[in-house]
Protein backbone atom coordinates (compact mmCIF):
# COMPACT_ATOMS: atom_id res chain seq x y z
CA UNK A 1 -8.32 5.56 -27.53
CA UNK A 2 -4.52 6.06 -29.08
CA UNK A 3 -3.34 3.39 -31.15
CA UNK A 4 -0.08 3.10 -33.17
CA UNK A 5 -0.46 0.86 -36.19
CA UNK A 6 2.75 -0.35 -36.84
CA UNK A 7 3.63 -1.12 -40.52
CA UNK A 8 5.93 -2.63 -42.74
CA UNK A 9 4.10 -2.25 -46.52
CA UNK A 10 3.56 -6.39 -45.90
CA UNK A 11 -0.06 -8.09 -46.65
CA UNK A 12 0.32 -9.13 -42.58
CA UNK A 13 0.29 -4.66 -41.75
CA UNK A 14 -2.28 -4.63 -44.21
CA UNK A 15 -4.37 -7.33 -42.43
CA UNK A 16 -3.69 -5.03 -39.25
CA UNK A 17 -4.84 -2.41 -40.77
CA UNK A 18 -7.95 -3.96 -41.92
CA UNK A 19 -8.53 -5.34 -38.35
CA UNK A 20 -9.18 -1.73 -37.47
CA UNK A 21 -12.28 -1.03 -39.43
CA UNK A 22 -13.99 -3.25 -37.76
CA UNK A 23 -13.93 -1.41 -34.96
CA UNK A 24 -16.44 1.43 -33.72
CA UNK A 25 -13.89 3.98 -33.84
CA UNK A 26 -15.00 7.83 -33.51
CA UNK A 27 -13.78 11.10 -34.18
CA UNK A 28 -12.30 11.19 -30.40
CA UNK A 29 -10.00 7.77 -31.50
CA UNK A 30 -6.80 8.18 -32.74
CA UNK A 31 -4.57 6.18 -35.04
CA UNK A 32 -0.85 7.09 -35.37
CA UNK A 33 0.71 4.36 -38.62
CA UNK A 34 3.91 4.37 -38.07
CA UNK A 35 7.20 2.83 -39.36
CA UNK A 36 10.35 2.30 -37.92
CA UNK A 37 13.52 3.03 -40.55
CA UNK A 38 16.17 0.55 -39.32
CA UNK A 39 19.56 0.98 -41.15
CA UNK A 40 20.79 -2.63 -41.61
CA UNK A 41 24.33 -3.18 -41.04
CA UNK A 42 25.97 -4.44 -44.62
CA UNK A 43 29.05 -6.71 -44.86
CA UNK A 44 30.58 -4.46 -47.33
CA UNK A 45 30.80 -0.81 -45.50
CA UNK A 46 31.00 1.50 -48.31
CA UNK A 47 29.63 4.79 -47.79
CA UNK A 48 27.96 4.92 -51.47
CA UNK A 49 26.57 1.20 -51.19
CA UNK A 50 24.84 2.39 -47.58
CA UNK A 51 23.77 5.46 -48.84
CA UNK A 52 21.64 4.34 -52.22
CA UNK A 53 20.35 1.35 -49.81
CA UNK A 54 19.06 4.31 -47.17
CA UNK A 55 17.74 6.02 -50.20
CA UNK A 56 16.11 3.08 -51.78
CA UNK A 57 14.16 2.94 -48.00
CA UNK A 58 13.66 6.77 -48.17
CA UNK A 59 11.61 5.83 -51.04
CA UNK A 60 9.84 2.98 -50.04
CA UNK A 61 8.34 4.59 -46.80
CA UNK A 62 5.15 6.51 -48.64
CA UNK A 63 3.76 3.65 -50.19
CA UNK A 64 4.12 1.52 -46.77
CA UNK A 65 2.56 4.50 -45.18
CA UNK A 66 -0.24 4.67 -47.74
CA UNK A 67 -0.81 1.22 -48.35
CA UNK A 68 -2.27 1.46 -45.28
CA UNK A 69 -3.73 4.72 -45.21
CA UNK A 70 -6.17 3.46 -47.92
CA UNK A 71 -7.26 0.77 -45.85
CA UNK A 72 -8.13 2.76 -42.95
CA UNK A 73 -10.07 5.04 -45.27
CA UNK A 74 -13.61 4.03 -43.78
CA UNK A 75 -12.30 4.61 -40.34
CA UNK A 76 -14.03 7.68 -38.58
CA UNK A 77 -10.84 7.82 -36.11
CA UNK A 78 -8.04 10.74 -36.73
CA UNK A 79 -5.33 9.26 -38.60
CA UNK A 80 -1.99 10.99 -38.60
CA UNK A 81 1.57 9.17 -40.41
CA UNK A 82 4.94 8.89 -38.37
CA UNK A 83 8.40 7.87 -39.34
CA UNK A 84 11.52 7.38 -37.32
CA UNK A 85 15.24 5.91 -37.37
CA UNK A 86 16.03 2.99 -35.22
CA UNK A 87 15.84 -0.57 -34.54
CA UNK A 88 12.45 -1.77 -35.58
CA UNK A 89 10.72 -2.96 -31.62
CA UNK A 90 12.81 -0.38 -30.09
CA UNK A 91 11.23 2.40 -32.43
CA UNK A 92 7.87 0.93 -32.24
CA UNK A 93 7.61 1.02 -28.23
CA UNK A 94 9.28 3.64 -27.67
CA UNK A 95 7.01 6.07 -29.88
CA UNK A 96 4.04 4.23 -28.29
CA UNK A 97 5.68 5.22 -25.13
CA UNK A 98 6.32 8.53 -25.82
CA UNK A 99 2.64 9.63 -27.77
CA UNK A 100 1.04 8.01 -24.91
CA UNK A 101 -0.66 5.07 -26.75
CA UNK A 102 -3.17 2.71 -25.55
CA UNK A 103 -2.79 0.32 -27.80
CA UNK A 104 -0.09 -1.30 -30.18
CA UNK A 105 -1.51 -3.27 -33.13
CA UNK A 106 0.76 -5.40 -35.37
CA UNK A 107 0.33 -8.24 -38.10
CA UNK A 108 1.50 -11.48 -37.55
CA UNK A 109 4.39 -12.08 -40.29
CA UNK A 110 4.66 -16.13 -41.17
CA UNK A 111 7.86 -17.56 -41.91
CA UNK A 112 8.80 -20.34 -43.53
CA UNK A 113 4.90 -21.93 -44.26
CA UNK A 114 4.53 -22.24 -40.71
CA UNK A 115 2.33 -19.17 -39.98
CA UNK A 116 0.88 -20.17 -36.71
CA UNK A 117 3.48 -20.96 -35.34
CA UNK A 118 6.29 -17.98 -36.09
CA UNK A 119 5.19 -14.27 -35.75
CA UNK A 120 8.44 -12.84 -37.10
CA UNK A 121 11.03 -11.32 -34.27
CA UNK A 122 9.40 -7.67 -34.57
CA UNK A 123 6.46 -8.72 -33.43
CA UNK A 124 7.14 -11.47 -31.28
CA UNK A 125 10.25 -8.98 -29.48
CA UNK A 126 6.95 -5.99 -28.88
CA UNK A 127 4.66 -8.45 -28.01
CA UNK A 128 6.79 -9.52 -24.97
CA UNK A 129 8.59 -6.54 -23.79
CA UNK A 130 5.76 -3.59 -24.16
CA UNK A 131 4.78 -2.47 -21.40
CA UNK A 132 1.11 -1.74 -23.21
CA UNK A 133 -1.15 -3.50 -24.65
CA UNK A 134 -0.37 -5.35 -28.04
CA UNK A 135 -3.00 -6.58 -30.38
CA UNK A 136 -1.93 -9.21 -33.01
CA UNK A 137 -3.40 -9.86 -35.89
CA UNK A 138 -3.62 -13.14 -38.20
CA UNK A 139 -3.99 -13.82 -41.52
CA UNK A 140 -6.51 -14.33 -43.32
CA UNK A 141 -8.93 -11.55 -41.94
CA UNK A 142 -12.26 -13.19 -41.33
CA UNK A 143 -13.91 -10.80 -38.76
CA UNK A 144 -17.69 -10.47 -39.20
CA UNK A 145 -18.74 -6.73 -39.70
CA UNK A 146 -21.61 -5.09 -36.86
CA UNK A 147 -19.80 -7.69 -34.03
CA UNK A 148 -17.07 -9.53 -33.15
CA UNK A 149 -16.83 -12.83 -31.25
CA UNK A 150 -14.16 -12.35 -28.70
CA UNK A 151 -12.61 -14.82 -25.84
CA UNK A 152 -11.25 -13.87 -22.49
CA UNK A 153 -9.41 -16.19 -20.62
CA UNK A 154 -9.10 -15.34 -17.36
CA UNK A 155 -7.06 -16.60 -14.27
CA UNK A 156 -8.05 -14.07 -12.06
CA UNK A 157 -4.97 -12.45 -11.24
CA UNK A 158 -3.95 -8.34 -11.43
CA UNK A 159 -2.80 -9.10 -14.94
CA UNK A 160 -6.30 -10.69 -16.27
CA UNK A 161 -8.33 -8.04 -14.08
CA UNK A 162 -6.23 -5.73 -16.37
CA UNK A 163 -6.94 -6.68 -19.48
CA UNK A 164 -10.57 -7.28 -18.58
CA UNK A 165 -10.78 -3.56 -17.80
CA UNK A 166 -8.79 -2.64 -21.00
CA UNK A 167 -11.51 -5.10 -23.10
CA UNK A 168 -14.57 -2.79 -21.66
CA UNK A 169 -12.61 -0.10 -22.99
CA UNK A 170 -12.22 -1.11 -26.38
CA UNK A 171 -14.21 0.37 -29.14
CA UNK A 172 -15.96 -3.28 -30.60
CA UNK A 173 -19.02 -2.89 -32.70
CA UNK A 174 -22.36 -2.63 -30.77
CA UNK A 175 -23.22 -6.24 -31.27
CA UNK A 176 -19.71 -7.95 -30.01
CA UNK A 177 -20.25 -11.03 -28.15
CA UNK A 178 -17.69 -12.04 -25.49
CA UNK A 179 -16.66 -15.37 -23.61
CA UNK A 180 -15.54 -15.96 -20.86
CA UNK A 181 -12.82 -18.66 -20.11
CA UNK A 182 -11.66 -19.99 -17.05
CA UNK A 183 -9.35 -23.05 -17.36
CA UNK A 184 -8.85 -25.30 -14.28
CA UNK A 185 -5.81 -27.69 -14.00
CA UNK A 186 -6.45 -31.40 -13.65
CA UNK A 187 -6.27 -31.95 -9.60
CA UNK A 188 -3.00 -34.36 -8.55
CA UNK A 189 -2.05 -33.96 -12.53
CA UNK A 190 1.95 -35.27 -11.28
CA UNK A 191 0.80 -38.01 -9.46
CA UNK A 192 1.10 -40.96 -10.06
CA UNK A 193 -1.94 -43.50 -8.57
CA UNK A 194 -1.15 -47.46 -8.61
CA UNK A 195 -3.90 -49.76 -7.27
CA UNK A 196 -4.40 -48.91 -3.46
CA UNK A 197 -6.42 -51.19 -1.29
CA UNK A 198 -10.06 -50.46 -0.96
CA UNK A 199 -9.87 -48.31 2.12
CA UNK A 200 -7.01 -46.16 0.76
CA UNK A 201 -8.79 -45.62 -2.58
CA UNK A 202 -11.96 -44.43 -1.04
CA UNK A 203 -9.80 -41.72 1.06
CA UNK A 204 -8.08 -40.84 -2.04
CA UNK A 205 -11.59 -40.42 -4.24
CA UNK A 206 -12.55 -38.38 -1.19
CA UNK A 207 -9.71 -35.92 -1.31
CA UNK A 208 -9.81 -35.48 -4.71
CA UNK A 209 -13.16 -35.09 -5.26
CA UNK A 210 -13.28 -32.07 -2.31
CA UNK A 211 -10.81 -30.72 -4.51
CA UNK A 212 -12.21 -30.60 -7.61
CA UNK A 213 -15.15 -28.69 -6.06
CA UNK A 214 -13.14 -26.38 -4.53
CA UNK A 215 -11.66 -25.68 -7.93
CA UNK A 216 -15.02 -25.43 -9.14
CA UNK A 217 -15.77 -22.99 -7.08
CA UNK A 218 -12.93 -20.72 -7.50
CA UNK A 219 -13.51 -20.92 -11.23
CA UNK A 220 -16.74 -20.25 -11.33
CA UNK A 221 -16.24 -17.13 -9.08
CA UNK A 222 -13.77 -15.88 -11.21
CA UNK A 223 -15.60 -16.00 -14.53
CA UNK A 224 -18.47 -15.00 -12.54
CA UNK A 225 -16.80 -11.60 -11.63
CA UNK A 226 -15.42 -11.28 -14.99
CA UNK A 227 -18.99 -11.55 -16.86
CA UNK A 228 -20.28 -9.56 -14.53
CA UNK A 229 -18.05 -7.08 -15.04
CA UNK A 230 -18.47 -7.22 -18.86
CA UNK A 231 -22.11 -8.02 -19.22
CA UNK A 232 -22.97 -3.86 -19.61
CA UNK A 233 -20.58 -3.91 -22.24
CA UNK A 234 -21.31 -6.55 -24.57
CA UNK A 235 -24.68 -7.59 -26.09
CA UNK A 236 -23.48 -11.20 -24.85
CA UNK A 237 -21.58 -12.23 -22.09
CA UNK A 238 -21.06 -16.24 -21.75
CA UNK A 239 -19.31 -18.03 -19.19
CA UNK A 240 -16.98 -20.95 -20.20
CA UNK A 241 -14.97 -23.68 -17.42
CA UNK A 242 -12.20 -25.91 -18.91
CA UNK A 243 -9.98 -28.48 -17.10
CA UNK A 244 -6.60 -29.27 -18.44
CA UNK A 245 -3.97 -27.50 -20.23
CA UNK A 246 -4.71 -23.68 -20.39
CA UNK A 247 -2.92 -22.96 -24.02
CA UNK A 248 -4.45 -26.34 -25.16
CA UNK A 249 -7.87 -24.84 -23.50
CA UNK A 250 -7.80 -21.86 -24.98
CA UNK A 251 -6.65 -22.38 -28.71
CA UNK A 252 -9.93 -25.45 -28.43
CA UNK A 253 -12.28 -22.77 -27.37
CA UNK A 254 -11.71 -20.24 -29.58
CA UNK A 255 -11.58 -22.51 -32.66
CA UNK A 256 -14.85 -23.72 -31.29
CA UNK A 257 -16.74 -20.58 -30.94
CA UNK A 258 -15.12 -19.24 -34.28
CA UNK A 259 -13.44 -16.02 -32.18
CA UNK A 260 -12.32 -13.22 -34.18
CA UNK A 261 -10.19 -12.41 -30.96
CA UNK A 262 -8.74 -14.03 -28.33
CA UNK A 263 -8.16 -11.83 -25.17
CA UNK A 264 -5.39 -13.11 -22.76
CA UNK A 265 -3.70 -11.22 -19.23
CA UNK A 266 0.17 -10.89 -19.40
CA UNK A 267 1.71 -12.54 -16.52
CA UNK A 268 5.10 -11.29 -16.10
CA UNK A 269 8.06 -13.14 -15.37
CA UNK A 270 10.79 -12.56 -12.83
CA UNK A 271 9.74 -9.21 -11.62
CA UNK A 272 9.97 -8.09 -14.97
CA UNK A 273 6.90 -5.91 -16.04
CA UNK A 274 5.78 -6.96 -19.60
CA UNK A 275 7.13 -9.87 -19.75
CA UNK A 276 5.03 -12.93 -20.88
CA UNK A 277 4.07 -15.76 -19.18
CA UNK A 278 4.08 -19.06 -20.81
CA UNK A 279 0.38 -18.89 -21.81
CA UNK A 280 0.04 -15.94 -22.92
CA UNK A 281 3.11 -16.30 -25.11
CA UNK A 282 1.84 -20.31 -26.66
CA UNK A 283 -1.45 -18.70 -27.28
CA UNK A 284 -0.01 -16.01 -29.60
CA UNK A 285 2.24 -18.25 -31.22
CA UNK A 286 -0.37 -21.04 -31.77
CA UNK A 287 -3.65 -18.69 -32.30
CA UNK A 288 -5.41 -18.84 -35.65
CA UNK A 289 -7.07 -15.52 -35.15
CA UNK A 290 -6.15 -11.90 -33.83
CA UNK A 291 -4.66 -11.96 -30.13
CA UNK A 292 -4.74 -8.89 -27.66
CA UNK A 293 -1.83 -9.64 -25.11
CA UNK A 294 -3.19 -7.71 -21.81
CA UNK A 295 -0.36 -5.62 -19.52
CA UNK A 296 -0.50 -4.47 -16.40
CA UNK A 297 -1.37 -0.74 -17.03
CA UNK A 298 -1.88 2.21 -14.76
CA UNK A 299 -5.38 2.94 -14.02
């Protein structure tokens, strides 16, 4: 696997970083850390004030690049440095795009005391628009050496069969547990139900009920096909059903089970590759551990 580690010198890279190592990375893993050197524009333009700031920058980049470095020092993987010019989640996708890269893994910068809630633009503008997978990470790091405790929640569409595939590809440790998540919505949520006569209420209970199995169903088929898919990978494969609201769902779950990563499928929006669906995007912002946003990739 290729991942780019992207890095700013902050304790949130570092916790990125960090998430690495617990990972069963070999010799045939790679690990690019690289930072993007974005030029700011300043609201005085001259040329001696811009060029001490670039210098100042020029500076700064070896200790970002081996703050991390050190962290990464138990890592089996080969671990190479890269630095280039341009606007921060420009830079960062288009390297991934251009090394090839499996994987994108970022930390989750708070702002403003409200950590689960704001990622920071960087990561938030990568985590919607790459066309790869993006792995966030949270602070603080609380992922249990020799296995991990991951959830996938999965609607069964292309973009969740994706990222299930890209999950059996990942390098976990040998003893990773995963979960599987399938969240129904309430049946008739919109509607609106005054007190019918008998007869009306009966037919009503009927219908509903015929639904609700039928959702049932479905649900269990799809985490069905998902932990059976799975189950050769993981040491544990569990199978989870949920009605009601799907980021609500998910966030309960995973604080329930104690994840150390929540899995979610990208649905994209407008015909848009990459871009992410509602979910996908409330779970990241709301998530109290690491989140892998799932893309539609070529097999």
């Amino acid at each position: 696997m290729k991942i780019l580690l992207a890095v700013d010198g902050s304790k949130y890279s570092e916790g990125a970083a960090g998430f690495l190592t617990f990972l069963n990375l070999s010799e045939d893993d790679e690990i690019t850390v690289f930072h993007a050197l974005y030029w700011s524009r300043f609201l005085y333009d001259e040329k001696s004030y811009r060029e001490a700031i670039k210098e100042i920058k020029r500076l700064f980049v070896p200790r970002v690049l081996d703050s991390a470095l050190s962290i990464l020092g138990p890592v089996k993987a080969k671990i190479s440095t890269a630095v280039a010019e341009g606007p921060a989640s420009q830079t960062i996708m288009g390297r991934a795009a251009e090394a090839g890269m499996d994987l994108i893994v970022m930390g989750a910068r708070g702002m403003g005391g409200v950590e689960s809630i704001l990622l920071g633009s960087v990561t938030r503008a990568v985590a919607i628009k790459s066309p790869i997978p993006v792995l966030v990470t949270r602070l603080p790091l609380s992922v249990r050496p020799g296995g991990m405790k991951i959830l996938f929640a999965t609607d069964g569409s292309e973009y969740s069969v994706s990222t299930m595939k890209f999950l059996s590809s990942m390098p976990f440790p040998g003893n990773s547990e995963i979960t599987v998540l399938n969240v129904m919505k309430p049946v008739f949520l919109d509607m609106y139900m005054p007190a019918f006569t008998p007869e009306i209420n009966e037919r009503f209970i009927a219908v509903m009920e015929k639904a609700r199995e039928s959702e049932r169903a479905e649900s269990g088929r799809i985490a069905g096909q998902a932990r059976d898919y799975l189950s050769g990978r993981f040491r544990k494969t569990e199978v989870l059903s949920a009605e009601g609201d799907p980021t609500a769902e998910i966030l309960a779950a995973s604080e329930a089970m104690k994840a150390d990563l929540i899995a979610v499928g990208c649905r994209g929006l407008t015909g848009i590759r990459g871009m992410m669906g509602s979910v996908s995007r409330n779970v990241l912002s709301h998530s109290k551990c690491p989140v892998l946003i799932g893309k539609m990739c070529e097999d």
